[in-house]
N, C-alpha and C. Protein backbone atom coordinates (compact mmCIF):
# COMPACT_ATOMS: atom_id res chain seq x y z
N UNK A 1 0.85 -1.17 0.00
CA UNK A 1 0.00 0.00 0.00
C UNK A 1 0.90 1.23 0.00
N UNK A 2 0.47 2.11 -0.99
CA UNK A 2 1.08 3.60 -1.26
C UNK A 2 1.03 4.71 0.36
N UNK A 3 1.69 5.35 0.48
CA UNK A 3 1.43 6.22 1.36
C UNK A 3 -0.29 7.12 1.18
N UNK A 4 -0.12 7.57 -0.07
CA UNK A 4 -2.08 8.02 -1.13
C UNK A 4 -2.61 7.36 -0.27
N UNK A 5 -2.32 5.69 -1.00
CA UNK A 5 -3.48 4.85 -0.19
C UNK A 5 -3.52 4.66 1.17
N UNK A 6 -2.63 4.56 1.81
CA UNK A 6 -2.88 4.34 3.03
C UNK A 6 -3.41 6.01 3.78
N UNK A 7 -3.41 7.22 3.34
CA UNK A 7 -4.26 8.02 3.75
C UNK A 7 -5.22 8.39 3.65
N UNK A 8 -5.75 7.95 2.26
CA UNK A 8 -7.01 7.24 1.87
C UNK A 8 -7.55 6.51 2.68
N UNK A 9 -7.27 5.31 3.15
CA UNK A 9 -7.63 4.06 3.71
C UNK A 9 -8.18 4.56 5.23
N UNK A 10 -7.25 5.95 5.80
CA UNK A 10 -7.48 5.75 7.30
C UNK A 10 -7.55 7.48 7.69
N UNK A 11 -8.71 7.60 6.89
CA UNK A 11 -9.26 9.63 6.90
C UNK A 11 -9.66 9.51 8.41
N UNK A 12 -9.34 10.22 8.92
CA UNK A 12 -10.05 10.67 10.59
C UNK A 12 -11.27 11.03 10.14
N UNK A 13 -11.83 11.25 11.42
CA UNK A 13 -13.17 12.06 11.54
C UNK A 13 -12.77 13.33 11.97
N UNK A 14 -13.64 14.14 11.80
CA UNK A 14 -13.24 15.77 12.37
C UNK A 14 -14.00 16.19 13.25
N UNK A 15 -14.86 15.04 14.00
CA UNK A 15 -16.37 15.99 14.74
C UNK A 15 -15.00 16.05 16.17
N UNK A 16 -15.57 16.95 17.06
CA UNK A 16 -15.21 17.02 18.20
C UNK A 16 -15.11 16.35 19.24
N UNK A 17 -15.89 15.10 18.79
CA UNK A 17 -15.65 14.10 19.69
C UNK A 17 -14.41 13.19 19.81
N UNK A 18 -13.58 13.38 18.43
CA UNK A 18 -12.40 12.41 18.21
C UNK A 18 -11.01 14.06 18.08
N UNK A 19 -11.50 14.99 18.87
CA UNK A 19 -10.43 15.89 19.25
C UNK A 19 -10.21 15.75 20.24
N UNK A 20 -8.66 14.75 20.45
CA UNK A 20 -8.73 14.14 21.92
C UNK A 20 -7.52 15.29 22.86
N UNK A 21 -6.92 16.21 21.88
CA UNK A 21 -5.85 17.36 22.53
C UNK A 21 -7.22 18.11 23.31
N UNK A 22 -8.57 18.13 23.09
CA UNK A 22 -9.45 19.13 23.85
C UNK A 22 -9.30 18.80 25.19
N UNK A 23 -9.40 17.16 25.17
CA UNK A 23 -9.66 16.43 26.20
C UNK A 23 -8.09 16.71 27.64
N UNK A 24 -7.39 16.87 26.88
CA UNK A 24 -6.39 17.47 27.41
C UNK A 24 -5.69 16.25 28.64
N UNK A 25 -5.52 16.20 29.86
CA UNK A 25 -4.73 15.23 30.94
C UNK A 25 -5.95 14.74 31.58
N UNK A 26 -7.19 15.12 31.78
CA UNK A 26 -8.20 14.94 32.59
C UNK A 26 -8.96 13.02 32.26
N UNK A 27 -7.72 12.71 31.95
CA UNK A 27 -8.23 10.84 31.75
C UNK A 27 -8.80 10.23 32.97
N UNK A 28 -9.86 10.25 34.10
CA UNK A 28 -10.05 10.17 34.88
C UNK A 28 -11.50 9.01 34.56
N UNK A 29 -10.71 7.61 34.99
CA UNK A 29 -11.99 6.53 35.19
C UNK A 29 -12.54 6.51 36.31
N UNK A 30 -13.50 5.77 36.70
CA UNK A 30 -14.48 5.65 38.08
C UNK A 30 -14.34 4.62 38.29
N UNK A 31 -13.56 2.99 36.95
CA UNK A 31 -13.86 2.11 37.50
C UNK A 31 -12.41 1.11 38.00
N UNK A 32 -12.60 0.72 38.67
CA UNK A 32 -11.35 -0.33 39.01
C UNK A 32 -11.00 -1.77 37.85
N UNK A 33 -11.93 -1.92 36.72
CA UNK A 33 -12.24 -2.92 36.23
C UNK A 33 -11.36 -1.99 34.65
N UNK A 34 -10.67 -2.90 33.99
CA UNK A 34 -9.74 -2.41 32.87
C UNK A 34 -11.51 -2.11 31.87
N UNK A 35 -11.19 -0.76 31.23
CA UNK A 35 -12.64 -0.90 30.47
C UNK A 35 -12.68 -1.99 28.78
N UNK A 36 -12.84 -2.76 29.09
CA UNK A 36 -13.12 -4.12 28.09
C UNK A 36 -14.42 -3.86 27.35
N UNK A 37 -14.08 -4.27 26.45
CA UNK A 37 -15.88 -4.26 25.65
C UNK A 37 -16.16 -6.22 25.86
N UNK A 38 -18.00 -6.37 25.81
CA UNK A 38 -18.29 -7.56 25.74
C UNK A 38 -17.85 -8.14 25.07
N UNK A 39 -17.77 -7.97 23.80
CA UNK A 39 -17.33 -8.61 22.75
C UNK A 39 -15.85 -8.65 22.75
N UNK A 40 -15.35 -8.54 23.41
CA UNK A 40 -13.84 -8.96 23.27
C UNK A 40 -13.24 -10.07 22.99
N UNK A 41 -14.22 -11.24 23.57
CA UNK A 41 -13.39 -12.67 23.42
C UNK A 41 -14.04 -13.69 22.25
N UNK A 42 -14.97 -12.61 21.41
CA UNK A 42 -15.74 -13.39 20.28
C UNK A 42 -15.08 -13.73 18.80
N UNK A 43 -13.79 -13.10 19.23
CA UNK A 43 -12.93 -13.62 17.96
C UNK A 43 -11.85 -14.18 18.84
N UNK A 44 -10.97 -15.32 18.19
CA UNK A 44 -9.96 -16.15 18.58
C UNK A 44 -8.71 -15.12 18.72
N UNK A 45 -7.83 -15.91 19.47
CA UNK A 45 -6.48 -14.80 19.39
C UNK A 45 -5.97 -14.73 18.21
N UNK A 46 -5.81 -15.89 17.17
CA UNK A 46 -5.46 -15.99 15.94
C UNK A 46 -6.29 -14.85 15.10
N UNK A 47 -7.25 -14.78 14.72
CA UNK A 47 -7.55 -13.60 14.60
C UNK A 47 -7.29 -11.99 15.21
N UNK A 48 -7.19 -12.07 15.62
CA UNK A 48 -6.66 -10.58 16.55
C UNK A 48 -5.25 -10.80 16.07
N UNK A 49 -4.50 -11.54 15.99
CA UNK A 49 -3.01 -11.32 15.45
C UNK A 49 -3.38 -10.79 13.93
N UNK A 50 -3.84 -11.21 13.60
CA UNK A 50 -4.23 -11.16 12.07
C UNK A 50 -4.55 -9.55 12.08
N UNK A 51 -5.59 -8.77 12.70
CA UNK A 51 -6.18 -8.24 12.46
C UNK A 51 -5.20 -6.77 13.07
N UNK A 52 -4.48 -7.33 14.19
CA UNK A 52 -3.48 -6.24 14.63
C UNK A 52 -2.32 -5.84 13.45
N UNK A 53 -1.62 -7.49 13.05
CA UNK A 53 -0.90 -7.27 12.54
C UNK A 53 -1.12 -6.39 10.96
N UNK A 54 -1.94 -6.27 9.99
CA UNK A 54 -2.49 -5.78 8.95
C UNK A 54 -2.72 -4.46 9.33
N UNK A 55 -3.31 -4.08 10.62
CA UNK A 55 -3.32 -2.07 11.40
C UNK A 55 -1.93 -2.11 11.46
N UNK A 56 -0.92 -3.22 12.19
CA UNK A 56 0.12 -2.43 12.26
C UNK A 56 1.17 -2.24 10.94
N UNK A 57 0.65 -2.90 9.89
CA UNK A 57 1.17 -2.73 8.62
C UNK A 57 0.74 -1.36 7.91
N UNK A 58 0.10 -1.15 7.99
CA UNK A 58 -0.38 0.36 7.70
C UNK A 58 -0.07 1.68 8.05
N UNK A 59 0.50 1.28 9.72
CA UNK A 59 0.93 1.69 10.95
C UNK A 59 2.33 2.21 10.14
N UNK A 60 3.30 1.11 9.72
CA UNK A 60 4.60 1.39 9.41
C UNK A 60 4.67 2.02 7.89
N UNK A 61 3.64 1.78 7.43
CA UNK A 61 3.56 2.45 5.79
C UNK A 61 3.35 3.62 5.90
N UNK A 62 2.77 3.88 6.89
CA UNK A 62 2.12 5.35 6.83
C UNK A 62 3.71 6.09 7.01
N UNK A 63 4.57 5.28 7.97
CA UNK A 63 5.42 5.90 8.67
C UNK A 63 6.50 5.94 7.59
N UNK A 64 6.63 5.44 6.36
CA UNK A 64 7.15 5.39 5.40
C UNK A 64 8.28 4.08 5.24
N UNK A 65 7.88 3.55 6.34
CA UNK A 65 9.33 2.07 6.20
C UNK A 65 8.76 1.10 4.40
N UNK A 66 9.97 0.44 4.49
CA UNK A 66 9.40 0.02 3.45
C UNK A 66 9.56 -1.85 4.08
N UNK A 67 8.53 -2.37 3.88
CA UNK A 67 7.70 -3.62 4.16
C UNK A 67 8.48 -4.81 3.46
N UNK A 68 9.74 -4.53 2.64
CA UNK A 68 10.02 -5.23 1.83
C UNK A 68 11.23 -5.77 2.06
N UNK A 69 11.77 -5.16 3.33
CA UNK A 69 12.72 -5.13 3.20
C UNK A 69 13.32 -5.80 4.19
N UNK A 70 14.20 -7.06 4.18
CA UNK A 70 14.09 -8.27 5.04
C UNK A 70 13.75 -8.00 6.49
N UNK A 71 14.52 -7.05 7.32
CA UNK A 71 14.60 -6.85 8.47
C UNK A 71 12.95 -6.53 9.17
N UNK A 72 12.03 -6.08 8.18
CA UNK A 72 11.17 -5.15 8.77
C UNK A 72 9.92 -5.92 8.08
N UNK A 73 9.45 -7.12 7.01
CA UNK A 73 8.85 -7.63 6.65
C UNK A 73 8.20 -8.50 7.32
N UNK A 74 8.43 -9.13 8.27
CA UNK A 74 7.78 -10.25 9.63
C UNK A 74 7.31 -9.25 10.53
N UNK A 75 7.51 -8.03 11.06
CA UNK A 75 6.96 -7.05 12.28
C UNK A 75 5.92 -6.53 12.28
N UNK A 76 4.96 -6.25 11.46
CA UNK A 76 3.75 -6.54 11.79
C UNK A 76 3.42 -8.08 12.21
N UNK A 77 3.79 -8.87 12.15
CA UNK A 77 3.22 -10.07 12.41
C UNK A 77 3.62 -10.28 13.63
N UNK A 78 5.02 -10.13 14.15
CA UNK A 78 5.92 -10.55 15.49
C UNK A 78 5.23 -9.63 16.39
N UNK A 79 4.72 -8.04 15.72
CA UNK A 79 4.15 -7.20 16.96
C UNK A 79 3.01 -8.20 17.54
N UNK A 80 1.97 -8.40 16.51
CA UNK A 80 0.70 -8.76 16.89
C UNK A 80 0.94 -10.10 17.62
N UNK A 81 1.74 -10.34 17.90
CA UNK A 81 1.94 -11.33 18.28
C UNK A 81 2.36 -11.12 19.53
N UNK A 82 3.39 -10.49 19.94
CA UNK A 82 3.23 -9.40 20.90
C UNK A 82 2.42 -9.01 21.75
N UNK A 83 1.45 -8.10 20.96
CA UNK A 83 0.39 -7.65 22.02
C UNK A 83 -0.63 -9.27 22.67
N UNK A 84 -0.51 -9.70 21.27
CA UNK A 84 -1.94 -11.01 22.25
C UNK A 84 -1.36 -11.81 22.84
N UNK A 85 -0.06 -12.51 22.77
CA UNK A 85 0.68 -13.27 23.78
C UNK A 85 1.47 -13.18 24.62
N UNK A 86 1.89 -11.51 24.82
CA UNK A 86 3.20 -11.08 25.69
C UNK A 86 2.41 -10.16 26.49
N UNK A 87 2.32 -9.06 26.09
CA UNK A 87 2.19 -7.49 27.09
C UNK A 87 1.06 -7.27 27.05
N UNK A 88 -0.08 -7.76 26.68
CA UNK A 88 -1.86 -7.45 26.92
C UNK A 88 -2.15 -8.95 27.18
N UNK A 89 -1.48 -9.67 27.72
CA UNK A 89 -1.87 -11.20 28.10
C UNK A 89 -3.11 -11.34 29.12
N UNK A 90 -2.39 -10.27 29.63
CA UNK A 90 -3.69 -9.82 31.15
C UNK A 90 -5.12 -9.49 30.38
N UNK A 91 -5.27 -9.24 29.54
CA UNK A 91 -6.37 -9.00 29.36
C UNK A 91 -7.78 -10.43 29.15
N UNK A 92 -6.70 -11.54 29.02
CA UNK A 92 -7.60 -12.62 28.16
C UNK A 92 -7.92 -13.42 30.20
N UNK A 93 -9.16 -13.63 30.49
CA UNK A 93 -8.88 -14.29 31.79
C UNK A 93 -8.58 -15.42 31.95
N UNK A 94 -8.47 -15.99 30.77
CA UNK A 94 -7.96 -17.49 30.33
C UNK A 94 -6.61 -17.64 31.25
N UNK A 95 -5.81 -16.58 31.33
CA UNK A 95 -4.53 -16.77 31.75
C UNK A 95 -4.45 -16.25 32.75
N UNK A 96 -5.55 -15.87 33.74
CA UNK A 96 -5.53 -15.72 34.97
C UNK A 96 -4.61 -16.80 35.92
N UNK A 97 -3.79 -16.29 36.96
CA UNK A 97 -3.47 -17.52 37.59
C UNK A 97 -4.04 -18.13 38.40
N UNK A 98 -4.34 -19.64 38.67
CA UNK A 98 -4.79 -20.08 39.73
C UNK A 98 -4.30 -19.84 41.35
N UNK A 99 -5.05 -19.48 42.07
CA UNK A 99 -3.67 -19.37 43.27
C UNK A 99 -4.53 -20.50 44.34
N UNK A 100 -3.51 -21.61 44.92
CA UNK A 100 -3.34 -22.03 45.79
C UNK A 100 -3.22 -21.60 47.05
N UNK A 101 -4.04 -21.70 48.01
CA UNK A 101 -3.86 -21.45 49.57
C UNK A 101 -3.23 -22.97 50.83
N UNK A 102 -3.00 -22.08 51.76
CA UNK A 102 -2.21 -22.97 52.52
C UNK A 102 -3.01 -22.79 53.64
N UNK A 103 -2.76 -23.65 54.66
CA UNK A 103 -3.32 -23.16 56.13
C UNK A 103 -2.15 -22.81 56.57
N UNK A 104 -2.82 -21.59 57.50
CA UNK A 104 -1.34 -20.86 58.17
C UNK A 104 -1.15 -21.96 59.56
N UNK A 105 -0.27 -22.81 59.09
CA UNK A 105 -0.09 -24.07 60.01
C UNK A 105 0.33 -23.37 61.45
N UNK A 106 1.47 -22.33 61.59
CA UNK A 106 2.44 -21.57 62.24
C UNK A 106 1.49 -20.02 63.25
N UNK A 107 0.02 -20.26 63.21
CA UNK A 107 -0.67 -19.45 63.15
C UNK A 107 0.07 -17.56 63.65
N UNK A 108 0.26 -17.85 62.81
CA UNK A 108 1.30 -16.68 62.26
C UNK A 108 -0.21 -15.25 62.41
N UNK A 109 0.40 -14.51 63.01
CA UNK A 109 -0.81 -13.19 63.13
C UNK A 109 -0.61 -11.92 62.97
N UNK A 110 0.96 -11.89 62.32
CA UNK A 110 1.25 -10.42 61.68
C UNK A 110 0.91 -10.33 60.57
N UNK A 111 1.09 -8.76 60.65
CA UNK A 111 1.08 -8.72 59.25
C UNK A 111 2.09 -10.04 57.93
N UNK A 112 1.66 -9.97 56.78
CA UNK A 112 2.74 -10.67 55.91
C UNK A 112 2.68 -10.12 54.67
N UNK A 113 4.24 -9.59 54.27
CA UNK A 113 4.28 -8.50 53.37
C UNK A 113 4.99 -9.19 52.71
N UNK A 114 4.96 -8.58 50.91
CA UNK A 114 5.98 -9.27 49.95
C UNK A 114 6.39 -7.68 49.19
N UNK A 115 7.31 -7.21 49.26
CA UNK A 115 8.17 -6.09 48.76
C UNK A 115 8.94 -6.46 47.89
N UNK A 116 8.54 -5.01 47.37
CA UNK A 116 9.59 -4.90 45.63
C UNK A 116 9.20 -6.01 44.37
N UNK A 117 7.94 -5.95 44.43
CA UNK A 117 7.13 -6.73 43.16
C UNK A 117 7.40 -5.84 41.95
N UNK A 118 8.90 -6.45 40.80
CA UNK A 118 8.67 -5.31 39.52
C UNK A 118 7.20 -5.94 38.92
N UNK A 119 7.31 -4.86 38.16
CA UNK A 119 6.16 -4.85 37.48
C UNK A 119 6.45 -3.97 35.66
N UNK A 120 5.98 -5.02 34.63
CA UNK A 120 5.99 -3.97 33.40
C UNK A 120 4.72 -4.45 32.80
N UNK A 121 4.30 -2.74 32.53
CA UNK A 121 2.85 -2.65 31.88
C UNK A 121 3.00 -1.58 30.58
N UNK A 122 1.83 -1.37 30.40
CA UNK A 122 2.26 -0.59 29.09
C UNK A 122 0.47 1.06 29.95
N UNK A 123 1.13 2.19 29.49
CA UNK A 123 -0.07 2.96 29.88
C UNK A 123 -0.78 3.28 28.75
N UNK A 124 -2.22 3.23 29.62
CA UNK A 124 -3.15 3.04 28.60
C UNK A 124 -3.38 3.96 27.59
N UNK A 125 -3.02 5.15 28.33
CA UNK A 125 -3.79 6.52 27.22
C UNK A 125 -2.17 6.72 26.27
N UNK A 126 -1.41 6.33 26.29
CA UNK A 126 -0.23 6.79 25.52
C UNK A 126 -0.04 5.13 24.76
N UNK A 127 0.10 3.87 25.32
CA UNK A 127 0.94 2.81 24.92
C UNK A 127 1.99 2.52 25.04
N UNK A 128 2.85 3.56 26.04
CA UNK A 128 4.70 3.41 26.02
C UNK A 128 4.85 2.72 27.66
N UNK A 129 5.41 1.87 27.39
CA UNK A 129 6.24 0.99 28.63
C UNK A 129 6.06 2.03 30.26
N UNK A 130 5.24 1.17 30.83
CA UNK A 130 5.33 1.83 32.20
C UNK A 130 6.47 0.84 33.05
N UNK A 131 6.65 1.08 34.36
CA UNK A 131 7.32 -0.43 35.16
C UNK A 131 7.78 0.44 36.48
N UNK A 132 7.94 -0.49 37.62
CA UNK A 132 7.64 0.07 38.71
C UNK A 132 8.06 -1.09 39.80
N UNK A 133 7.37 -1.00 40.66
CA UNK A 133 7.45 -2.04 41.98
C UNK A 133 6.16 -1.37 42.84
N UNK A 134 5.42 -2.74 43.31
CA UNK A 134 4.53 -2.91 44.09
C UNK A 134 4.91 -3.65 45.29
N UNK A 135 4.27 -3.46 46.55
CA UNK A 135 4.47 -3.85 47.74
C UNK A 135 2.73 -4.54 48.02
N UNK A 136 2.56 -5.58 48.78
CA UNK A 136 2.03 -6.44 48.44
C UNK A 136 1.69 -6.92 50.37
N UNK A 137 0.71 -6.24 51.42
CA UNK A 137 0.67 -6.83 52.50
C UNK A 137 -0.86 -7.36 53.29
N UNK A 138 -1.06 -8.33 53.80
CA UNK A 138 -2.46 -8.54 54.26
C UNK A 138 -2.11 -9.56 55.70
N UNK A 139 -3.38 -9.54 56.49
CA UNK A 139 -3.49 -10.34 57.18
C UNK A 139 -4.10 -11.69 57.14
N UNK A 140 -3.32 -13.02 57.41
CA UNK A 140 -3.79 -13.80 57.07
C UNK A 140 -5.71 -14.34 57.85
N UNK A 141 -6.30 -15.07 57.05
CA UNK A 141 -7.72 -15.29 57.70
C UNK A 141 -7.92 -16.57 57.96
N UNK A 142 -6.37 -17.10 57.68
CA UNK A 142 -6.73 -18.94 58.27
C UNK A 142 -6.01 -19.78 57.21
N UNK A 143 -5.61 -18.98 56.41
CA UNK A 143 -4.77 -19.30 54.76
C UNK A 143 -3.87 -18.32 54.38
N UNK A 144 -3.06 -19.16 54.04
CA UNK A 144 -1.60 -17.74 53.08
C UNK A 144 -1.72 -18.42 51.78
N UNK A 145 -0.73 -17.71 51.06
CA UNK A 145 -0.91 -17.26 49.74
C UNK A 145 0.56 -17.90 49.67
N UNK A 146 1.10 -18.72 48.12
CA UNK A 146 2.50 -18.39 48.21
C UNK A 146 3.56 -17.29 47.55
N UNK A 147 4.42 -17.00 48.00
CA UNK A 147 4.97 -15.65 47.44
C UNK A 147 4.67 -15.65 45.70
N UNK A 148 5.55 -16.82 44.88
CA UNK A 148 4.98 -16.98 43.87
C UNK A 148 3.87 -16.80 42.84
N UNK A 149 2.90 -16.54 43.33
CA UNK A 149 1.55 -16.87 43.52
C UNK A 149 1.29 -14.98 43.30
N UNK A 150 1.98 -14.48 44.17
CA UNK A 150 1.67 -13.04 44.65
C UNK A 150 2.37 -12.23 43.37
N UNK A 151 3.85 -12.57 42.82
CA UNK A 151 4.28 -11.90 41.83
C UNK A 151 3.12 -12.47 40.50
N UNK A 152 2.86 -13.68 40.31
CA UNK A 152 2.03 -14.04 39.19
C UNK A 152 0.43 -13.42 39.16
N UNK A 153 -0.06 -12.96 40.14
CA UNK A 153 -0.88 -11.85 40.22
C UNK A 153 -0.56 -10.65 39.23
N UNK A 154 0.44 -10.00 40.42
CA UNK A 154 0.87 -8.72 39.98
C UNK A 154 1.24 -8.96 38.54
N UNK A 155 2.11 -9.66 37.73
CA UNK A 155 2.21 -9.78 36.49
C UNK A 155 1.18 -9.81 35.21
N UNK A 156 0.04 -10.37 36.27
CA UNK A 156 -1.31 -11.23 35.20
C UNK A 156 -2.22 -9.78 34.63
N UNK A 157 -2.17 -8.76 35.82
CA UNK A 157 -2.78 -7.60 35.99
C UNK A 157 -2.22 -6.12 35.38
N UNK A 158 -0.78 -6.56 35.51
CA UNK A 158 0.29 -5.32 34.22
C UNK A 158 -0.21 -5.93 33.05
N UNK A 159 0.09 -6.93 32.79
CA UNK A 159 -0.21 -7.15 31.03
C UNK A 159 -1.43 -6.85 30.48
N UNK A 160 -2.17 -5.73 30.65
CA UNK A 160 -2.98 -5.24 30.01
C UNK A 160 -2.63 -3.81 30.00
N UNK A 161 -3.22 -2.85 28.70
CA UNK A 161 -2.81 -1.30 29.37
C UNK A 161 -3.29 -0.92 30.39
N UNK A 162 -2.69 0.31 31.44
CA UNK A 162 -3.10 0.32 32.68
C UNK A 162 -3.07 1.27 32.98
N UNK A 163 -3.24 2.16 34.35
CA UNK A 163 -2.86 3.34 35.07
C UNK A 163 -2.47 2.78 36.20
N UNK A 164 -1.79 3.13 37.09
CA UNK A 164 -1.05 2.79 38.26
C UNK A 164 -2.47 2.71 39.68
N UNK A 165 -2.91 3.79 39.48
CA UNK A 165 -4.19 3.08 40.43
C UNK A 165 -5.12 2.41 40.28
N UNK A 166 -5.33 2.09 39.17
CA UNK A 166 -6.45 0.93 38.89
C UNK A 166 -5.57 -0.72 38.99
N UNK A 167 -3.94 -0.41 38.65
CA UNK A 167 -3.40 -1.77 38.58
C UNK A 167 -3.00 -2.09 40.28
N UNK A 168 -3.05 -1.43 41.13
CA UNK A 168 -3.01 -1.38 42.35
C UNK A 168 -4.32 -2.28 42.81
N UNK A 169 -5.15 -1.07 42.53
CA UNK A 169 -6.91 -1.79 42.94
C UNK A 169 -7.04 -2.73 42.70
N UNK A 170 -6.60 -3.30 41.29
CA UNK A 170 -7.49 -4.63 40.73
C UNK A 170 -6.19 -5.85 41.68
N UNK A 171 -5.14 -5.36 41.72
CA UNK A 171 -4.37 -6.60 43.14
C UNK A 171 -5.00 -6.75 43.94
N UNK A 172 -4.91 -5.63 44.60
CA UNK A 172 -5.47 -5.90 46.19
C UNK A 172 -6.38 -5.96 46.23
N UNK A 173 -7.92 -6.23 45.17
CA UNK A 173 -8.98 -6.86 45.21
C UNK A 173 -9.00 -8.18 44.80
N UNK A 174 -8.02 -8.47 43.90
CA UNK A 174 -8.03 -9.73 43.41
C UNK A 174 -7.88 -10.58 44.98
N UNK A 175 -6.67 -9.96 45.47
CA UNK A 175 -5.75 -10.88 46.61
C UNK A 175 -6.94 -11.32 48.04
N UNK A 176 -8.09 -9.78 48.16
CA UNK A 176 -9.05 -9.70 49.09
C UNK A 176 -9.96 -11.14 49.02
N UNK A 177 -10.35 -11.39 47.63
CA UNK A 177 -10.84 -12.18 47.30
C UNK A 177 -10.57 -13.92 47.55
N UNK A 178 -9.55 -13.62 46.74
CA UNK A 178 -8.93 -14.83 47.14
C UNK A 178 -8.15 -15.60 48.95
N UNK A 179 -7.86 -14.35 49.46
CA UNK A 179 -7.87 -14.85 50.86
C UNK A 179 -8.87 -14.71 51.57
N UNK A 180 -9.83 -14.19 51.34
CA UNK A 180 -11.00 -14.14 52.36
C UNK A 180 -11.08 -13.22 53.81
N UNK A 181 -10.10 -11.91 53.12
CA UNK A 181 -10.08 -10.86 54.08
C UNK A 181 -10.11 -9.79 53.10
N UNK A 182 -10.79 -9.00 54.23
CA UNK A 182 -10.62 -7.18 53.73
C UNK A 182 -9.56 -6.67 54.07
N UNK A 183 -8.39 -7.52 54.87
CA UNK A 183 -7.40 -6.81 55.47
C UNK A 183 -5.95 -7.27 54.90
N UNK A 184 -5.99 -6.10 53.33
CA UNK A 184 -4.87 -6.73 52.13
C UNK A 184 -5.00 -5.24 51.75
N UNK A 185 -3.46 -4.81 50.93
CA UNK A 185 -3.38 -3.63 50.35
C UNK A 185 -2.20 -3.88 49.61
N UNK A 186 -2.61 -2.99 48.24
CA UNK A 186 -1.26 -3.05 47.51
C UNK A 186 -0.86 -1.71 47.05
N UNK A 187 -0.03 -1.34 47.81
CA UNK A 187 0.67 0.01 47.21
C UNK A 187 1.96 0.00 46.01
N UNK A 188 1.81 0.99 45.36
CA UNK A 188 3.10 1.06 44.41
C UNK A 188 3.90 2.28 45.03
């Protein structure tokens, strides 16, 4: 595809609703839940590679690379491949982790903290590499968690795009859940 065509192919709209510089820093959600549409899981991942990779071919034409040329001819395909199996993994719940509980044999009644959880996500309103460390503490309710268990959380929950307080929230609700206390928090 010509550069013509590919600006052809992908005319913006001009109403004011897709003037997103108006909108300015004020990206402010209400919900703790990544915003997903229903239909998200009604096409296969194989499709979605397909369908990423062909935007992101357009993506690099526009940008003027040329597609032909050994190094750069597989990358639309390796991206899309990318997003659905590497760094938006979090999004599919298929790959949620299971977590295993223990009885706190040791009836252990402090707090129990797991520090310095990295973390790499990508942010949502831009797409460029976020990464960080989360701290990770609750009281047990008759069951622990294993540390393992606690980074494969935090990991399952970056791999989607994110903001830092919603990827916070959705831990330490996940973790609430799964131990059977309100008394869990995850700070970054």
């Amino acid at each position: 595809m010509k550069l013509k065509e590919t600006l052809l192919y992908t005319q913006p709209e001009t109403s004011s609703e897709n003037n997103f510089d108006i909108v300015g820093d004020d990206h402010v959600s209400n919900s703790c839940e990544t915003p997903i549409r229903k239909d998200a899981f009604d096409i296969s991942n194989e499709k979605k590679k397909e369908i990423i990779a062909e935007h992101f071919k357009v993506i690099m034409e526009t940008l003027g690379l040329d597609l032909t040329d050994d190094s750069l001819k597989g990358t639309p395909h390796r991206v899309a491949k990318m997003y659905v199996e590497e760094i938006f993994s979090g999004l599919d719940p298929a790959n949620k982790p299971k977590a295993a509980l223990f009885e706190n044999k040791y009836k252990y009644n402090e707090m129990l903290v797991e520090k310095n959880i990295t973390f790499y996500s990508n942010c949502e309103h831009h797409f460029v590499p976020i990464f960080g460390k989360v701290h990770v503490a609750y009281m047990s309710s008759g069951k622990v968690i294993g540390l393992s268990k606690i980074n494969r959380i935090v990991d399952y929950f970056a791999r989607r795009p994110q903001v830092q307080e919603r990827l916070t929230n959705q831990i330490g609700n996940d973790l609430k859940e799964i131990l059977g206390t309100e008394r869990c928090r995850c700070y970054h």
